[in-house]
N, C-alpha and C. Protein backbone atom coordinates (compact mmCIF):
# COMPACT_ATOMS: atom_id res chain seq x y z
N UNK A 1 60.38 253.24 31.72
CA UNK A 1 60.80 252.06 32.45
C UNK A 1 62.11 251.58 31.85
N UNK A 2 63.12 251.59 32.80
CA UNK A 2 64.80 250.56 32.12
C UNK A 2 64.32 249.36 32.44
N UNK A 3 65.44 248.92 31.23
CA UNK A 3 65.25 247.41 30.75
C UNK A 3 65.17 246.46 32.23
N UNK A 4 65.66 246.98 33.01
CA UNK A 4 65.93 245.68 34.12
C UNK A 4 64.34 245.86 35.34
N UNK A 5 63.82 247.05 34.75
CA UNK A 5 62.40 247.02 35.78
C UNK A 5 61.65 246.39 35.09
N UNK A 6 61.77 246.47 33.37
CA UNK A 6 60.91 245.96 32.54
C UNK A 6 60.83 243.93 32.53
N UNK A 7 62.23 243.81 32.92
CA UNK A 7 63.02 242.22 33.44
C UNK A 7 62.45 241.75 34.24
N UNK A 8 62.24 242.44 35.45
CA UNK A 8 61.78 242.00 36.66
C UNK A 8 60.20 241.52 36.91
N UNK A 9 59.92 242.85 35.83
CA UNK A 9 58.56 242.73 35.96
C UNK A 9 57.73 241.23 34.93
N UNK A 10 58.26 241.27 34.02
CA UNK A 10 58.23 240.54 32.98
C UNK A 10 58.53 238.74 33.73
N UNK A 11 59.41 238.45 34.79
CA UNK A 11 59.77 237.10 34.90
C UNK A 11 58.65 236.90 36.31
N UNK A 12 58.08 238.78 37.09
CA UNK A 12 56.87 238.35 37.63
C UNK A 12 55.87 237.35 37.49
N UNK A 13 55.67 238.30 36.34
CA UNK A 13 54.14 237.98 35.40
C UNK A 13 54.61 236.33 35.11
N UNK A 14 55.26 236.29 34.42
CA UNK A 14 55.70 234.77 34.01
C UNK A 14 55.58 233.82 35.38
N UNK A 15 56.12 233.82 36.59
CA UNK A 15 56.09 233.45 37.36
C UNK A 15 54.51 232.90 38.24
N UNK A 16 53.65 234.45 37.76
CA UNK A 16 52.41 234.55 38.42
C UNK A 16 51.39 233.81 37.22
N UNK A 17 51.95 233.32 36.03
CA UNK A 17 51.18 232.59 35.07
C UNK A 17 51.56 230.92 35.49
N UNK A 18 52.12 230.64 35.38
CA UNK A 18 52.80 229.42 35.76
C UNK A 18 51.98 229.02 37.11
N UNK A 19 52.07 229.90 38.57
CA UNK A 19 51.67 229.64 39.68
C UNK A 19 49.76 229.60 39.47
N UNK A 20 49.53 230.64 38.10
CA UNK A 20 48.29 230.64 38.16
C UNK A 20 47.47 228.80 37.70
N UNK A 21 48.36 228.80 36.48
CA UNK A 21 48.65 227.29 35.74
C UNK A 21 47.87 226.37 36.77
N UNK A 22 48.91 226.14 37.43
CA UNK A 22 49.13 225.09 38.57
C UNK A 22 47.97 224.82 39.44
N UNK A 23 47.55 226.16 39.93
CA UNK A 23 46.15 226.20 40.43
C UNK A 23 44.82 226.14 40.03
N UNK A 24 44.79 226.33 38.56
CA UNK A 24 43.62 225.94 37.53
C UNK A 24 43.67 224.39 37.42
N UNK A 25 44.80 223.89 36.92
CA UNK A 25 44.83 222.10 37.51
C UNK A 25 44.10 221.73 38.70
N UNK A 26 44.98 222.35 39.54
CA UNK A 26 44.61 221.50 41.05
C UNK A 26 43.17 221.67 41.71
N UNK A 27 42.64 222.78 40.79
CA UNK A 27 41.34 222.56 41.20
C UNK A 27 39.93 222.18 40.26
N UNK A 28 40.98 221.83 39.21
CA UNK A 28 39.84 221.57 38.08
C UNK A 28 39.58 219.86 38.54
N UNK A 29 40.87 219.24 39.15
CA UNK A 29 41.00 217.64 39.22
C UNK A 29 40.15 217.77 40.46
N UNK A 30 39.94 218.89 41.16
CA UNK A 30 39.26 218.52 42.80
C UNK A 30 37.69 219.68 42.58
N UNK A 31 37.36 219.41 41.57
CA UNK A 31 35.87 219.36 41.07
C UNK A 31 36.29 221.38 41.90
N UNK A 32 37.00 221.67 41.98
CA UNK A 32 36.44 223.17 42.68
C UNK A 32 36.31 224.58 41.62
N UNK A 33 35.30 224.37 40.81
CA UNK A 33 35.06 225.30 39.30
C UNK A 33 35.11 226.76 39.70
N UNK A 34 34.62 227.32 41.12
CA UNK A 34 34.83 228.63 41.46
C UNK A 34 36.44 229.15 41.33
N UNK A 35 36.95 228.82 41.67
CA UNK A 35 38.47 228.51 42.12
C UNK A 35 39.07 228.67 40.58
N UNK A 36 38.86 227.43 40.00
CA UNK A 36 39.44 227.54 38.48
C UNK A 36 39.16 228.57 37.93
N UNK A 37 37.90 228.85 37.82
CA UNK A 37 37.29 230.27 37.24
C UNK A 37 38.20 231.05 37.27
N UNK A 38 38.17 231.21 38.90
CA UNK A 38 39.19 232.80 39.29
C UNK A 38 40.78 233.00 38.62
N UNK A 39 40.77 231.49 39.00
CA UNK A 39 41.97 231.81 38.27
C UNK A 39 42.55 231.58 37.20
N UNK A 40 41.65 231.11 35.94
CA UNK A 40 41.87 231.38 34.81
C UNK A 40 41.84 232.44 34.30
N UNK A 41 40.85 233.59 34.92
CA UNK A 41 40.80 234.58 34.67
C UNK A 41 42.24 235.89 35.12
N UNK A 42 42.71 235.05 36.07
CA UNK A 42 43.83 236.00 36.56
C UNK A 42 45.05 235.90 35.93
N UNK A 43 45.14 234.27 35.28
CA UNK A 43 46.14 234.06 34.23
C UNK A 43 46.40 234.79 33.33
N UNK A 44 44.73 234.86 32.47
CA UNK A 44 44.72 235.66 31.22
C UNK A 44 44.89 237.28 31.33
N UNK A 45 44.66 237.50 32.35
CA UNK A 45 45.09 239.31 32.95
C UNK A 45 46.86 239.03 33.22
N UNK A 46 47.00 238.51 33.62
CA UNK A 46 48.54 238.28 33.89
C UNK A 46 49.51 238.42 31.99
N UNK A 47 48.80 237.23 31.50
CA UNK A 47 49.30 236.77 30.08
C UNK A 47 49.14 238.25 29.21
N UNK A 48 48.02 238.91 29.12
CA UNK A 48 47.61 240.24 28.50
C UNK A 48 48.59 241.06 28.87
N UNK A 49 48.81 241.11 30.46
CA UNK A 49 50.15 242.15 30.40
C UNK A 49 51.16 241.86 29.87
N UNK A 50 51.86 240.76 29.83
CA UNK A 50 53.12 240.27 29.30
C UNK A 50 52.95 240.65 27.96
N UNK A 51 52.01 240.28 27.39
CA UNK A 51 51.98 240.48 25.86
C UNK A 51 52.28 241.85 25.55
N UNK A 52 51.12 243.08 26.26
CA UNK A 52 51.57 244.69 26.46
C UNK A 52 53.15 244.84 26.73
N UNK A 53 53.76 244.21 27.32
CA UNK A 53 55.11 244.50 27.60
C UNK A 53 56.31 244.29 26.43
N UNK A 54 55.44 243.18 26.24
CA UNK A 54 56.61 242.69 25.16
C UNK A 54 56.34 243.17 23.70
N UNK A 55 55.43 243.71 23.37
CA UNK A 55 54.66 244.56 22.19
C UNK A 55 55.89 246.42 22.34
N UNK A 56 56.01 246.21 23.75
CA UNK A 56 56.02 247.88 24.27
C UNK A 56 57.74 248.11 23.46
């Protein structure tokens, strides 16, 4: 992978943590725990890759 696929991919993930963020709020304040669940869990799959990347 060149540096600029590794860039792209990298401000993804960042992007898709942040958006994940946002949605663990908005549904933790509107009582919806399925929802948060999911997507705390998709954060931390998101965050795990970044970390793999930036380790790489």
């Amino acid at each position: 992978m060149n540096p600029e696929q590794k860039q792209q991919i990298v401000q993804w993930l960042n992007q898709q943590i942040v958006h994940s963020n946002e949605t663990v709020n908005e549904a933790h304040q509107s009582n919806q725990f399925e929802k948060e669940t999911q997507f705390e869990g998709m954060r931390d799959a998101f965050m795990r890759c970044l970390n793999k990347l930036n380790n790489a």
